[in-house]
Structures are given as C-alpha cells and as structure tokens.
PDB file of N, CA and C in Angstrom:
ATOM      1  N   UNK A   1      40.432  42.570 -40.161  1.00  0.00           N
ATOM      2  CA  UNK A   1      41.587  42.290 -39.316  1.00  0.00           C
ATOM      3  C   UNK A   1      42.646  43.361 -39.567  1.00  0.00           C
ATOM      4  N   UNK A   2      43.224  43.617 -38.507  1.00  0.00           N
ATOM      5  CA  UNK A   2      44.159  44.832 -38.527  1.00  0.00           C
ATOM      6  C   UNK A   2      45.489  43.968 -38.948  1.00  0.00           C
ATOM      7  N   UNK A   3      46.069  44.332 -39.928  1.00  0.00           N
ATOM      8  CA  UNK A   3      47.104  43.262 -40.109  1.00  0.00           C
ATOM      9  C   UNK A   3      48.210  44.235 -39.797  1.00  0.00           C
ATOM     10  N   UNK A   4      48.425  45.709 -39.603  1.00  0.00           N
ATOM     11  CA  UNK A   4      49.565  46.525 -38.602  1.00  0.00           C
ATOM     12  C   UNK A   4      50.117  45.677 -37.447  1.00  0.00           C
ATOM     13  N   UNK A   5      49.008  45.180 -36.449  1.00  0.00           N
ATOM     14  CA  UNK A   5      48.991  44.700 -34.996  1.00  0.00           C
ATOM     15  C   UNK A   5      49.650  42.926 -35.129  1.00  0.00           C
ATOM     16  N   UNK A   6      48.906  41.978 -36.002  1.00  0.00           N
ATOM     17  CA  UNK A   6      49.790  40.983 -36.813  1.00  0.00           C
ATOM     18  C   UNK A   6      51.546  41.248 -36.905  1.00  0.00           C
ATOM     19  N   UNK A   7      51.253  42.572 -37.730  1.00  0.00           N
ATOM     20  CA  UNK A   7      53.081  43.044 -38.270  1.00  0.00           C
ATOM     21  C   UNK A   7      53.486  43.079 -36.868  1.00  0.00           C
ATOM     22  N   UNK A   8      52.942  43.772 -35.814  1.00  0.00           N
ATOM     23  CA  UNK A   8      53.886  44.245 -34.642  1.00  0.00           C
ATOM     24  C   UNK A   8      54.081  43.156 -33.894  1.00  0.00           C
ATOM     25  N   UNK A   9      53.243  41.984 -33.566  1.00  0.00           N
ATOM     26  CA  UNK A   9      53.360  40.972 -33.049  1.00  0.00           C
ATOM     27  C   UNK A   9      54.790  40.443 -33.556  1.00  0.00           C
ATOM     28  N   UNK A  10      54.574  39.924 -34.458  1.00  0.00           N
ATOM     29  CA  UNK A  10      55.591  39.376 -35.417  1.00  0.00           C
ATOM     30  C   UNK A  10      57.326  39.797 -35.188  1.00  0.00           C
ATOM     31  N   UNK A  11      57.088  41.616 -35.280  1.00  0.00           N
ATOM     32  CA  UNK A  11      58.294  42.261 -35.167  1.00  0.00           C
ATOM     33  C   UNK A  11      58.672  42.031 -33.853  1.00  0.00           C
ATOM     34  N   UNK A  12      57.887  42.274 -33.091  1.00  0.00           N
ATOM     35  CA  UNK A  12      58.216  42.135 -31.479  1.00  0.00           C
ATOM     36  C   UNK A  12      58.566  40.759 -30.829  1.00  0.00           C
ATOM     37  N   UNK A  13      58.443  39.960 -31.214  1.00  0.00           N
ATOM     38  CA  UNK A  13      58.644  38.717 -31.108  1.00  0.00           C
ATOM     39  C   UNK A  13      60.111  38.413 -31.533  1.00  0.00           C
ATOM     40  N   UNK A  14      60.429  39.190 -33.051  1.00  0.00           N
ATOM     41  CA  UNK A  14      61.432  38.845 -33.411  1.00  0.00           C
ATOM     42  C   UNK A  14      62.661  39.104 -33.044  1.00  0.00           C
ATOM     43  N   UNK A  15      62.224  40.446 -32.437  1.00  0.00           N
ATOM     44  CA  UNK A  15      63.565  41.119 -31.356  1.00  0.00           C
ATOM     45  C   UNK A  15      63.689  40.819 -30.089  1.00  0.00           C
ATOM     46  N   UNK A  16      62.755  39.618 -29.436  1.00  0.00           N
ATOM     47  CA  UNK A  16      63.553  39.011 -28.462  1.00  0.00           C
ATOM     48  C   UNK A  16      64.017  37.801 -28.712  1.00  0.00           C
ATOM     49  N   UNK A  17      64.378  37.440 -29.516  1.00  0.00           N
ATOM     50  CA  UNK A  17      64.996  35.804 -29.811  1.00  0.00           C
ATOM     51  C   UNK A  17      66.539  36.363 -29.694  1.00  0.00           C
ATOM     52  N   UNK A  18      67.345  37.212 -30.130  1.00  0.00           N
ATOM     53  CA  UNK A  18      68.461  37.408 -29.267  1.00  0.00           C
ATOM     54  C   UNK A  18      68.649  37.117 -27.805  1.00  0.00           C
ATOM     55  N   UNK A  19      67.934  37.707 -27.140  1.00  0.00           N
ATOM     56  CA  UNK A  19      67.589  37.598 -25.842  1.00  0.00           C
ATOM     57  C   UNK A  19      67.115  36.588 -25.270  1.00  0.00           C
ATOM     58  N   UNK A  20      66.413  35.741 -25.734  1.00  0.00           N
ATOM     59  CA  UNK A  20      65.248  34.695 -25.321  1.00  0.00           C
ATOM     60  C   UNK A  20      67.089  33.532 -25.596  1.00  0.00           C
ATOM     61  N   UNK A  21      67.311  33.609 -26.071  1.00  0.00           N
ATOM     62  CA  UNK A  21      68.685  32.648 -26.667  1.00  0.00           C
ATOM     63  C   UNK A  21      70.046  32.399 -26.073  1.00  0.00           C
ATOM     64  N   UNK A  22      70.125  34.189 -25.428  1.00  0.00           N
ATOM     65  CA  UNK A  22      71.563  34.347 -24.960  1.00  0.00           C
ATOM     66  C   UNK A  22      71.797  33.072 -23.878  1.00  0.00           C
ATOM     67  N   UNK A  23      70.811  32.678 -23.148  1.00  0.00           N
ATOM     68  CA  UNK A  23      71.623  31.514 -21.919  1.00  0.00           C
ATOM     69  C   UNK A  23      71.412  30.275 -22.719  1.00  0.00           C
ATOM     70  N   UNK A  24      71.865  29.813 -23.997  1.00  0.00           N
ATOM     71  CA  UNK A  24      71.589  28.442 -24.498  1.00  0.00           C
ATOM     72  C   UNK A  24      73.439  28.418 -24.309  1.00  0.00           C
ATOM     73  N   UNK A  25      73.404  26.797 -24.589  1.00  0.00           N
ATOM     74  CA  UNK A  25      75.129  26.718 -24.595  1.00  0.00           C
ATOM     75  C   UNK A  25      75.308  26.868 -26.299  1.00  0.00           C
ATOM     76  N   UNK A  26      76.728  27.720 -25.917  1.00  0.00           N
ATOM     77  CA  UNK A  26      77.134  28.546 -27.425  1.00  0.00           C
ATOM     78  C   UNK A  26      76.984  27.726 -28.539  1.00  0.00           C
ATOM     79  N   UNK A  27      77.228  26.772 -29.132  1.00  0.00           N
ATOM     80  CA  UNK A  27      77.422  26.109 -30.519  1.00  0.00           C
ATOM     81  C   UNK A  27      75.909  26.066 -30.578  1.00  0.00           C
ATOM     82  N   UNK A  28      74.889  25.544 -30.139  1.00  0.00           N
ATOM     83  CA  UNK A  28      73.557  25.559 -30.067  1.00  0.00           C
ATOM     84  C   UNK A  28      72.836  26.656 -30.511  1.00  0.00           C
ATOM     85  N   UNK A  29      73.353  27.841 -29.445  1.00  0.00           N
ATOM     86  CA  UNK A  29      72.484  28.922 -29.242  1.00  0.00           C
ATOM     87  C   UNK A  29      72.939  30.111 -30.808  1.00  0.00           C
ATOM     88  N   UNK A  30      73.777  30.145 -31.546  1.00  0.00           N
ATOM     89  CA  UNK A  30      73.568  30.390 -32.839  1.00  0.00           C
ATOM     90  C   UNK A  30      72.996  29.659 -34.135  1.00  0.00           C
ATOM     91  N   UNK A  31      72.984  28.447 -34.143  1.00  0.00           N
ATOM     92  CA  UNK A  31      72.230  27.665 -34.430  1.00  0.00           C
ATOM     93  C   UNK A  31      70.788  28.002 -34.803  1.00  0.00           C
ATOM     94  N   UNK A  32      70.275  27.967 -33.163  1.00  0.00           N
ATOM     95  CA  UNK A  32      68.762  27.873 -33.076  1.00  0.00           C
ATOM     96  C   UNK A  32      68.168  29.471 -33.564  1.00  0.00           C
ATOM     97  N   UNK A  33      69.206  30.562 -32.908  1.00  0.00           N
ATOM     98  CA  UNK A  33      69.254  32.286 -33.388  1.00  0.00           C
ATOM     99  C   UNK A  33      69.055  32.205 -34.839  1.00  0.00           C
ATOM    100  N   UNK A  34      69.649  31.631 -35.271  1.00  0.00           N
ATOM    101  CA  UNK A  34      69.924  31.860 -36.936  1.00  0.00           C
ATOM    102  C   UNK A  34      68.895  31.214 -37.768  1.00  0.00           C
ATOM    103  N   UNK A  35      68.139  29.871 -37.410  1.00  0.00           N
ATOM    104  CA  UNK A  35      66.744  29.404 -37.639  1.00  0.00           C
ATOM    105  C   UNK A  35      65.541  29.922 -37.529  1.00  0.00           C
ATOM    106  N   UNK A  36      65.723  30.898 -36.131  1.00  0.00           N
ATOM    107  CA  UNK A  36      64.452  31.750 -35.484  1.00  0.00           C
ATOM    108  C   UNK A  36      64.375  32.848 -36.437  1.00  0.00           C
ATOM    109  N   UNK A  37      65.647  33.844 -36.641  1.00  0.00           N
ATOM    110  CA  UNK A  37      65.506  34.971 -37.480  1.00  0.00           C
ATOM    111  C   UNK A  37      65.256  34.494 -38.583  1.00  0.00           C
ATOM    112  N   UNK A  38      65.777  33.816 -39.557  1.00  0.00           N
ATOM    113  CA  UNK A  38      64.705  33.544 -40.733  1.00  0.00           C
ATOM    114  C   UNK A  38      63.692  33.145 -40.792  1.00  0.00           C
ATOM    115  N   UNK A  39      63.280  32.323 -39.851  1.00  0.00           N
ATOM    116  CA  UNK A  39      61.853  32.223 -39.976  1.00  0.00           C
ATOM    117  C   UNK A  39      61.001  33.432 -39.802  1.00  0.00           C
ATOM    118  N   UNK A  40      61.311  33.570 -38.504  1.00  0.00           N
ATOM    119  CA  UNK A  40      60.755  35.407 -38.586  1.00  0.00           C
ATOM    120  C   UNK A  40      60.524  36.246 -39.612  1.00  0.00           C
ATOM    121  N   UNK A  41      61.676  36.245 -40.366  1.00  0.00           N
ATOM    122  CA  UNK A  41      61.960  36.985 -41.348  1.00  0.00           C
ATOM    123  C   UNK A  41      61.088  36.907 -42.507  1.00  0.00           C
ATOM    124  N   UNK A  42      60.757  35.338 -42.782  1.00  0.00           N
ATOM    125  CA  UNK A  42      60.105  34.844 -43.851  1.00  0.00           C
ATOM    126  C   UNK A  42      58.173  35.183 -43.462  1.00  0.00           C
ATOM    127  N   UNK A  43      58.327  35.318 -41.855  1.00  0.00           N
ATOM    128  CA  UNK A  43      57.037  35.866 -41.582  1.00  0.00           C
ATOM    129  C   UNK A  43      56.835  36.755 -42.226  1.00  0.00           C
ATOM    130  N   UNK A  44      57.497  37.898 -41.581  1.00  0.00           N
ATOM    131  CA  UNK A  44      57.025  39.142 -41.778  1.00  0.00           C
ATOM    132  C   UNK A  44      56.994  39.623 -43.287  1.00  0.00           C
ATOM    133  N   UNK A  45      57.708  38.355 -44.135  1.00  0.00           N
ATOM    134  CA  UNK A  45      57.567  38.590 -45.556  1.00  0.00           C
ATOM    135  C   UNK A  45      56.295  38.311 -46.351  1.00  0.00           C
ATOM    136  N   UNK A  46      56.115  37.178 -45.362  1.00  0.00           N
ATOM    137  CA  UNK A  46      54.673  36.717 -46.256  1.00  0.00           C
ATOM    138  C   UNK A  46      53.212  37.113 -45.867  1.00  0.00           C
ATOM    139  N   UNK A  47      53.671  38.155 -44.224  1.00  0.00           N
ATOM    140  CA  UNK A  47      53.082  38.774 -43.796  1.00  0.00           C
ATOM    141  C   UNK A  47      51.887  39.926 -45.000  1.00  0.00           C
ATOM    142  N   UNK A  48      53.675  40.712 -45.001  1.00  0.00           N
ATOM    143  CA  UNK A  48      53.541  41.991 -46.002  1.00  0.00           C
ATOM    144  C   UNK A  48      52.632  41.763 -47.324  1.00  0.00           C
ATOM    145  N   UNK A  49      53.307  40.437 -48.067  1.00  0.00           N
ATOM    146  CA  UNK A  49      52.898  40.126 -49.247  1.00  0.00           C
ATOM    147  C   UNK A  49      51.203  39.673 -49.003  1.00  0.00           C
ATOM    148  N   UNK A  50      50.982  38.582 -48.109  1.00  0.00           N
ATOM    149  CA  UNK A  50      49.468  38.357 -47.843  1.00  0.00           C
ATOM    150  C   UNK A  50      48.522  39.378 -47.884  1.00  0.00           C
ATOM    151  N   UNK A  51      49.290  40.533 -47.072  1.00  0.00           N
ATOM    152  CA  UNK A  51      48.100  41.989 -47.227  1.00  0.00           C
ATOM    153  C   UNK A  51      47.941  42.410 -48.491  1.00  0.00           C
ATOM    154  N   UNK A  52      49.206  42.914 -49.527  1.00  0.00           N
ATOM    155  CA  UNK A  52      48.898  43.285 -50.769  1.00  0.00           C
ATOM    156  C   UNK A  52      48.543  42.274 -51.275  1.00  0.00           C
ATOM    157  N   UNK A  53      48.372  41.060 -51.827  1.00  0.00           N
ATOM    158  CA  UNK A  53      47.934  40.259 -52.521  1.00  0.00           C
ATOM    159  C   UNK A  53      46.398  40.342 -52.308  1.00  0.00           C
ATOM    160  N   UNK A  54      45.588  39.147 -53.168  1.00  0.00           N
ATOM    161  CA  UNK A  54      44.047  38.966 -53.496  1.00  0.00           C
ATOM    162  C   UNK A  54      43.861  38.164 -53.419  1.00  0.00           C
ATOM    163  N   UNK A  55      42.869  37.305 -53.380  1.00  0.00           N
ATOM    164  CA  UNK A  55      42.018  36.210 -53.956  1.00  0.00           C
ATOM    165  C   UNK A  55      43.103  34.712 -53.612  1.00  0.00           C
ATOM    166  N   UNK A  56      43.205  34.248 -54.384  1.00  0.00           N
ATOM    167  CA  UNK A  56      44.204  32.540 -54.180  1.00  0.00           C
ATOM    168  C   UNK A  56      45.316  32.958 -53.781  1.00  0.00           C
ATOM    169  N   UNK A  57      45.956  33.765 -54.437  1.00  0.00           N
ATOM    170  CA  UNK A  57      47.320  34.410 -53.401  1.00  0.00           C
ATOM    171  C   UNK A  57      47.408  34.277 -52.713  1.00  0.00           C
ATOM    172  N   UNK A  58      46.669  35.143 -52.105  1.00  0.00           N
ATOM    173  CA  UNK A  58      46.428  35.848 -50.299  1.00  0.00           C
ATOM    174  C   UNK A  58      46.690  34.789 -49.561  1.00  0.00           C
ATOM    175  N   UNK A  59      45.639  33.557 -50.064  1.00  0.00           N
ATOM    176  CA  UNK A  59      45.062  32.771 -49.440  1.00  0.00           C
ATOM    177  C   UNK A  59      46.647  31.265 -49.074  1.00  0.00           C
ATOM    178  N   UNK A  60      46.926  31.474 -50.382  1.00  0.00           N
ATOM    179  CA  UNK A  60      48.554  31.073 -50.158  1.00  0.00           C
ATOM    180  C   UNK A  60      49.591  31.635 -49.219  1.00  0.00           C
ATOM    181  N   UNK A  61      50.097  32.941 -49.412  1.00  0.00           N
ATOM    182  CA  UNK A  61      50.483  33.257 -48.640  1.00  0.00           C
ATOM    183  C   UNK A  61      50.140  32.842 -47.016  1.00  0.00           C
ATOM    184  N   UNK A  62      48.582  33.473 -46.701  1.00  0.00           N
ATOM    185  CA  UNK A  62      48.175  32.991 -45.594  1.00  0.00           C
ATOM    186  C   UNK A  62      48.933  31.661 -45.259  1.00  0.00           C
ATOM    187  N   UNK A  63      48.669  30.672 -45.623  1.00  0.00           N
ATOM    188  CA  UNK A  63      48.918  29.643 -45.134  1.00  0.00           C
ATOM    189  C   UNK A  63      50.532  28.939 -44.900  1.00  0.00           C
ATOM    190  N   UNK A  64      51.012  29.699 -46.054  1.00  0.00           N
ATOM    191  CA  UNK A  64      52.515  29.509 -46.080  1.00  0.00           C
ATOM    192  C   UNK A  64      52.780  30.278 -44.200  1.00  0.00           C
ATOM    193  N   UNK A  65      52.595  31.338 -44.126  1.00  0.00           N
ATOM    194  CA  UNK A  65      52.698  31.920 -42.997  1.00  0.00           C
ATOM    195  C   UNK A  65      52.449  31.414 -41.828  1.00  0.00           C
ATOM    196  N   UNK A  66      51.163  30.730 -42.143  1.00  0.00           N
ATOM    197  CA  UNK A  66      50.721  29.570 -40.894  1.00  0.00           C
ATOM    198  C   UNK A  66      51.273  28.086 -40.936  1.00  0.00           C
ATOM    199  N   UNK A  67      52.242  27.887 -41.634  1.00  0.00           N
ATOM    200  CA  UNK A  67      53.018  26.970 -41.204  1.00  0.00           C
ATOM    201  C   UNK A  67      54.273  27.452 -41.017  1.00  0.00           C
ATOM    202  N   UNK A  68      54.976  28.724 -41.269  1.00  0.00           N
ATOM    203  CA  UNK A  68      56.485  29.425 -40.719  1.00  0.00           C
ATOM    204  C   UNK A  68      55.979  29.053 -39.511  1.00  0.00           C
ATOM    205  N   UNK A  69      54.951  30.077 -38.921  1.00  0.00           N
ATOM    206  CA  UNK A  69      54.964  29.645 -37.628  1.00  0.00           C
ATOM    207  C   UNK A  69      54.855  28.631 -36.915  1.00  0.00           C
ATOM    208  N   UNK A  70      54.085  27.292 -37.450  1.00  0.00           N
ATOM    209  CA  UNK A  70      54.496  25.763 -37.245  1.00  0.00           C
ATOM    210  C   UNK A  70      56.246  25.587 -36.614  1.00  0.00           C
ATOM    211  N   UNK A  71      56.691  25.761 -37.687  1.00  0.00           N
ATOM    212  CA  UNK A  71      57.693  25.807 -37.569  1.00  0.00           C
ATOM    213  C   UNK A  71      58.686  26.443 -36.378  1.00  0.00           C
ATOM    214  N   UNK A  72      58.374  28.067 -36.169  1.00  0.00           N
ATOM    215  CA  UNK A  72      59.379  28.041 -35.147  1.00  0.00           C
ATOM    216  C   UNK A  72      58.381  27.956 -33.858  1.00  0.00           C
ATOM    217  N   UNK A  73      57.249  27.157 -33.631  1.00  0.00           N
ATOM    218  CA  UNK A  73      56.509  26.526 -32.595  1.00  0.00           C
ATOM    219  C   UNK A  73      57.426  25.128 -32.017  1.00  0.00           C
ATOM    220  N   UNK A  74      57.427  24.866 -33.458  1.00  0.00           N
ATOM    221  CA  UNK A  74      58.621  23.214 -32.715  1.00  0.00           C
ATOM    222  C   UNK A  74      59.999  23.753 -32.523  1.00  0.00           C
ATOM    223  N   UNK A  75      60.731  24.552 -33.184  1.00  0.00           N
ATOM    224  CA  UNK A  75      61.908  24.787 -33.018  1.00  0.00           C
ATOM    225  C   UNK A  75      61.970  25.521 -31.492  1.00  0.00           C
ATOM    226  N   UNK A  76      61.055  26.042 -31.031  1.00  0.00           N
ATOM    227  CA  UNK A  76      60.867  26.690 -29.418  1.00  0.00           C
ATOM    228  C   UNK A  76      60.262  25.394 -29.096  1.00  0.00           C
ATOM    229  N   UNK A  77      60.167  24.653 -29.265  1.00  0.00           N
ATOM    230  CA  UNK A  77      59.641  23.323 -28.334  1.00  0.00           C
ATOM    231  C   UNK A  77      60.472  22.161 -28.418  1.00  0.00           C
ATOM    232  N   UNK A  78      61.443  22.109 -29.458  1.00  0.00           N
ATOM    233  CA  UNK A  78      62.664  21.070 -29.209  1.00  0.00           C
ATOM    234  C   UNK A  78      63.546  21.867 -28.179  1.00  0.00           C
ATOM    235  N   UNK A  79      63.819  23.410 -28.279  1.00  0.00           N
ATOM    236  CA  UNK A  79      64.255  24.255 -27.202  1.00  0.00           C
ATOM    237  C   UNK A  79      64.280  23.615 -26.045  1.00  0.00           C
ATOM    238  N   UNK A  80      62.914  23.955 -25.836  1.00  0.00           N
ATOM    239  CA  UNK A  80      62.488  23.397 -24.401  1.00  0.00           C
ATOM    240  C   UNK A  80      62.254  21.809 -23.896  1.00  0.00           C
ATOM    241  N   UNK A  81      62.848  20.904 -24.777  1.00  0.00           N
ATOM    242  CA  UNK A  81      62.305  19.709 -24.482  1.00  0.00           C
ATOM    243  C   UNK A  81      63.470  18.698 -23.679  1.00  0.00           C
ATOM    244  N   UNK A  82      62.905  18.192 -22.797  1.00  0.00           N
ATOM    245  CA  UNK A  82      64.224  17.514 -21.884  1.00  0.00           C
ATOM    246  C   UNK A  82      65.369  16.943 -21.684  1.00  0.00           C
ATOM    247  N   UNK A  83      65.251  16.695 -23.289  1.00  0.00           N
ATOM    248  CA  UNK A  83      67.052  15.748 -23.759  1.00  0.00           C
ATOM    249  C   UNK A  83      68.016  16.961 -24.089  1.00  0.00           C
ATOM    250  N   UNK A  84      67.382  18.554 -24.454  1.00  0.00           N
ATOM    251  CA  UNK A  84      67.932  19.671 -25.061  1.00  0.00           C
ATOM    252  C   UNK A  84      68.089  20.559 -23.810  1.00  0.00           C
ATOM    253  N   UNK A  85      66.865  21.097 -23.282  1.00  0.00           N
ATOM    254  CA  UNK A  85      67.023  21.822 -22.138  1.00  0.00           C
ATOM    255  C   UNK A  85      68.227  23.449 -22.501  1.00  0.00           C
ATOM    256  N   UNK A  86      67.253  23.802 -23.499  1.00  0.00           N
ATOM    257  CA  UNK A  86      67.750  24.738 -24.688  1.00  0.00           C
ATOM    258  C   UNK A  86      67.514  26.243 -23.343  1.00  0.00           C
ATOM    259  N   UNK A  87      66.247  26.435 -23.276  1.00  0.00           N
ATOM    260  CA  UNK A  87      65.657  27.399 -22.543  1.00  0.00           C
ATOM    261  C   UNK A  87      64.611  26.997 -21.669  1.00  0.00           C
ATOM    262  N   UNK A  88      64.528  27.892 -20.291  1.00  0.00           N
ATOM    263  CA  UNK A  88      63.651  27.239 -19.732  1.00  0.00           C
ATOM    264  C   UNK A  88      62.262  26.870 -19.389  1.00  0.00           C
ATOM    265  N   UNK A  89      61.921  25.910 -18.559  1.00  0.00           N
ATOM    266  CA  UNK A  89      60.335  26.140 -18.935  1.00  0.00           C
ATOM    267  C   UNK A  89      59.261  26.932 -19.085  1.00  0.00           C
ATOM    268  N   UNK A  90      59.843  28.653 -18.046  1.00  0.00           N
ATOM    269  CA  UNK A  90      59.305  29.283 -17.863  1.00  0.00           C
ATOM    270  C   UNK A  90      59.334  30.376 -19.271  1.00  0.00           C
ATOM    271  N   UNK A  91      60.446  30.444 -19.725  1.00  0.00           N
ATOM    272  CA  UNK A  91      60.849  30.954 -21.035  1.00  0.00           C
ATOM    273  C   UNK A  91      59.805  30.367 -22.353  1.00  0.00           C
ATOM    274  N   UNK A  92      59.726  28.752 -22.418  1.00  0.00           N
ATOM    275  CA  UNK A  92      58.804  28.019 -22.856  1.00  0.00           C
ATOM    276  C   UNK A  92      57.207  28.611 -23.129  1.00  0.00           C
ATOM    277  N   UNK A  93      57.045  28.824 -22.141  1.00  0.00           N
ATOM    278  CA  UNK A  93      55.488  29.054 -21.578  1.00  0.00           C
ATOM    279  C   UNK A  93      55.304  30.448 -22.209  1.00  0.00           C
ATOM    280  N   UNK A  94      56.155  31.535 -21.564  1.00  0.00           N
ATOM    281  CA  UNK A  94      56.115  32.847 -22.046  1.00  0.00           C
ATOM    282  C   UNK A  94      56.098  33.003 -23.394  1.00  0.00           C
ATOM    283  N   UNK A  95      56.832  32.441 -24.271  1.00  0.00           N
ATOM    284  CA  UNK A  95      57.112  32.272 -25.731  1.00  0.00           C
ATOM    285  C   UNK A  95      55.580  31.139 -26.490  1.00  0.00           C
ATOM    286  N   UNK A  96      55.681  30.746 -25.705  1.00  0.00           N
ATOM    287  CA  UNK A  96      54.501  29.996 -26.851  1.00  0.00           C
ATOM    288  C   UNK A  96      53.121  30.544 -26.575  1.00  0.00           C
ATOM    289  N   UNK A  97      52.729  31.090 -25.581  1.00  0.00           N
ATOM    290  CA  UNK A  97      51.669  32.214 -24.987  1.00  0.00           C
ATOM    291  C   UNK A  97      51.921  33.366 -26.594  1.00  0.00           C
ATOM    292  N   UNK A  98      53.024  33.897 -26.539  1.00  0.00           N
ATOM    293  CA  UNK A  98      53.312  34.483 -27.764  1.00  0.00           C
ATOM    294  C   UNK A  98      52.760  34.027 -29.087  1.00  0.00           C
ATOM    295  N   UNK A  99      53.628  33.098 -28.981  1.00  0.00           N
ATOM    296  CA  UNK A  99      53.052  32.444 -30.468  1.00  0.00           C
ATOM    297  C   UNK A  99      51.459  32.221 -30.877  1.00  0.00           C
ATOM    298  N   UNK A 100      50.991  31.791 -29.831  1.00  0.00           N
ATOM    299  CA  UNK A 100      49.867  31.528 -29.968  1.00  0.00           C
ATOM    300  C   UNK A 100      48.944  32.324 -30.117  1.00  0.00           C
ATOM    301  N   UNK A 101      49.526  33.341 -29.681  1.00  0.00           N
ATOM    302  CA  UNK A 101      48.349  34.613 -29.946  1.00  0.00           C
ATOM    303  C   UNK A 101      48.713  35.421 -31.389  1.00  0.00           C
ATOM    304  N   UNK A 102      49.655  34.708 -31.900  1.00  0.00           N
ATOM    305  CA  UNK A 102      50.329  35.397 -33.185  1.00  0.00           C
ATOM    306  C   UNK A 102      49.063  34.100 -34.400  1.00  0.00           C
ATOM    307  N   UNK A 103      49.429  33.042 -33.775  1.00  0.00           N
ATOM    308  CA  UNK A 103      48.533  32.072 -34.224  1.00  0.00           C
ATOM    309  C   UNK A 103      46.863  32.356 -34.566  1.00  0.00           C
ATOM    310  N   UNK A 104      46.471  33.192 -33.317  1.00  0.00           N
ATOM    311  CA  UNK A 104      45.134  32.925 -33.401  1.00  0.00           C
ATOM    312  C   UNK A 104      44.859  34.730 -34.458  1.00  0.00           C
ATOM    313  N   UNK A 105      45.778  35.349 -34.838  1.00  0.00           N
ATOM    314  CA  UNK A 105      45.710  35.991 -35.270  1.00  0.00           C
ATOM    315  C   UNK A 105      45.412  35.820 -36.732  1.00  0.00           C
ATOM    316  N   UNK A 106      46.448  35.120 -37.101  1.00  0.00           N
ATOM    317  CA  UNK A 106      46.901  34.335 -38.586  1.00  0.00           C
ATOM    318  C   UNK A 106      45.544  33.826 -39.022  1.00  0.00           C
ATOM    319  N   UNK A 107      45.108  33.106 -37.706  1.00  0.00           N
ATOM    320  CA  UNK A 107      43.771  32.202 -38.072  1.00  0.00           C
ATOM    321  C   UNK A 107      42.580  32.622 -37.952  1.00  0.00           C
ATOM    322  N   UNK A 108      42.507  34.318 -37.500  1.00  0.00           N
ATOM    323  CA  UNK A 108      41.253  35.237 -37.456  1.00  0.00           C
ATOM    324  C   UNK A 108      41.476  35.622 -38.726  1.00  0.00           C
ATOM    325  N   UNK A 109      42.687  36.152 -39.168  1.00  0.00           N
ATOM    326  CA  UNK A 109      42.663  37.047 -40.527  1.00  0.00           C
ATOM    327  C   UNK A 109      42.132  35.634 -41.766  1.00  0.00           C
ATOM    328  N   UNK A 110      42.662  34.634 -42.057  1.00  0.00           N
ATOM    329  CA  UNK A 110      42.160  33.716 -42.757  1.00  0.00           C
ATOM    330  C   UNK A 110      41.000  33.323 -42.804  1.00  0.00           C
ATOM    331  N   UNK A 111      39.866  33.340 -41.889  1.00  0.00           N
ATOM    332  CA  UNK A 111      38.792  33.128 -41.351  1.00  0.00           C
ATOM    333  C   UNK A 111      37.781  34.172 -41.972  1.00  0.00           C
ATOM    334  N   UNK A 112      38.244  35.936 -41.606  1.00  0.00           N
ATOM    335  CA  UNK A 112      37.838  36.631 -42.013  1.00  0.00           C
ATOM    336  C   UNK A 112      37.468  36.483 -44.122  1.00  0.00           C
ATOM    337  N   UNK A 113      38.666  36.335 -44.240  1.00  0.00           N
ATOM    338  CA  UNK A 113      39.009  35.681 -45.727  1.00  0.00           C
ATOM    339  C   UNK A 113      37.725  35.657 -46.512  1.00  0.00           C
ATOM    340  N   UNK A 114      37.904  34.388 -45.793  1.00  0.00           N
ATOM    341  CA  UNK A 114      37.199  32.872 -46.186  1.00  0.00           C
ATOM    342  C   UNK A 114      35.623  33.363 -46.327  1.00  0.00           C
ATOM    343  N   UNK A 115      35.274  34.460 -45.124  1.00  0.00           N
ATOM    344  CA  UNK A 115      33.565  34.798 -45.344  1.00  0.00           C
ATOM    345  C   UNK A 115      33.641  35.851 -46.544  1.00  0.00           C
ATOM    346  N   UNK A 116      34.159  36.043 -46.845  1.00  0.00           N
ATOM    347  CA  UNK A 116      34.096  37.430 -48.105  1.00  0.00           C
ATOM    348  C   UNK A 116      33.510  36.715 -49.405  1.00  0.00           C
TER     349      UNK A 116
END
C-alpha cells in the first residue's frame, strides 16, 4: 500500500473543511472547524507514525486511525442531520464519498498487514 496517496488523501481533505464549513451559522461553524482540524491532525499523525512503526504498533496505530476517522464520519453526519442542518446534503454526500475512500484505504493498508 502506498501510504504517500493515504497522506494526500488525508491532507486534501483537510484543507477543505475551512471551506466545506464557511456557510454553517457562526457559533457552530468554529466549533465543528476546530473538531475537524484536530481530528485531521491526529490523522495525519498516526498516519506518519503507523508507516514508521512495526509489528503491534503499527497495528495500533492503524486502528487508532480507523477510528479518528469514525469520528469525524459522525461529526460530518451530525453536520448534516436534520435537527442541525450544519451543511448540505449535497456537501454530505461529496464529503463522505471522501471519507470513505480514505476508509477503504485505512482498511486495504491493515489488511495488507495482517497477510505478512
């Protein structure tokens, strides 16, 4: 698994949550900004570390990583959910299309792992 293309996912993702955010109403929309970038953040940390690491590590890391992204999966889905009406559905869709392919990434590289 190319874990560069992982990193870029990750990064690229992370620089539109400014953007993906700007039409929330204000007290909210720093809020949810300021949840997204650390999580992000904590990605691309455990990203980095998962590659250099080995053996049970790795395998930690991995998973720590695959639940950050748990995480800002619901936080983009309380976003979008009808009592909040954070961002819209179409924003929704576009973003979790994202995620998910960040997902199935996480869960190829772990996979790969696992046969070694």
């Amino acid at each position: 698994m190319d874990i560069l293309l992982l990193r870029q996912r990750i990064v690229r993702s992370m620089i539109r949550v400014t953007e993906r955010t700007n039409n929330m109403r204000k007290p909210e929309k720093f809020v949810y900004r300021d949840y997204l970038n650390k999580s992000y953040m904590r990605m691309l940390r455990l990203c980095i570390k998962a590659n250099w690491a080995h053996g049970n590590v790795r395998r930690e890391y991995q998973s720590e990583l695959d639940v950050e992204l748990d995480i800002i999966r619901s936080l983009v889905d309380v976003a979008a959910s009808p009592e909040e009406k954070l961002i819209s559905s179409g924003l929704h869709e576009v973003w979790s299309k994202e995620l998910k392919e960040i997902g199935r990434m996480i869960g190829g590289w772990i996979k790969s792992d696992a046969s070694r």
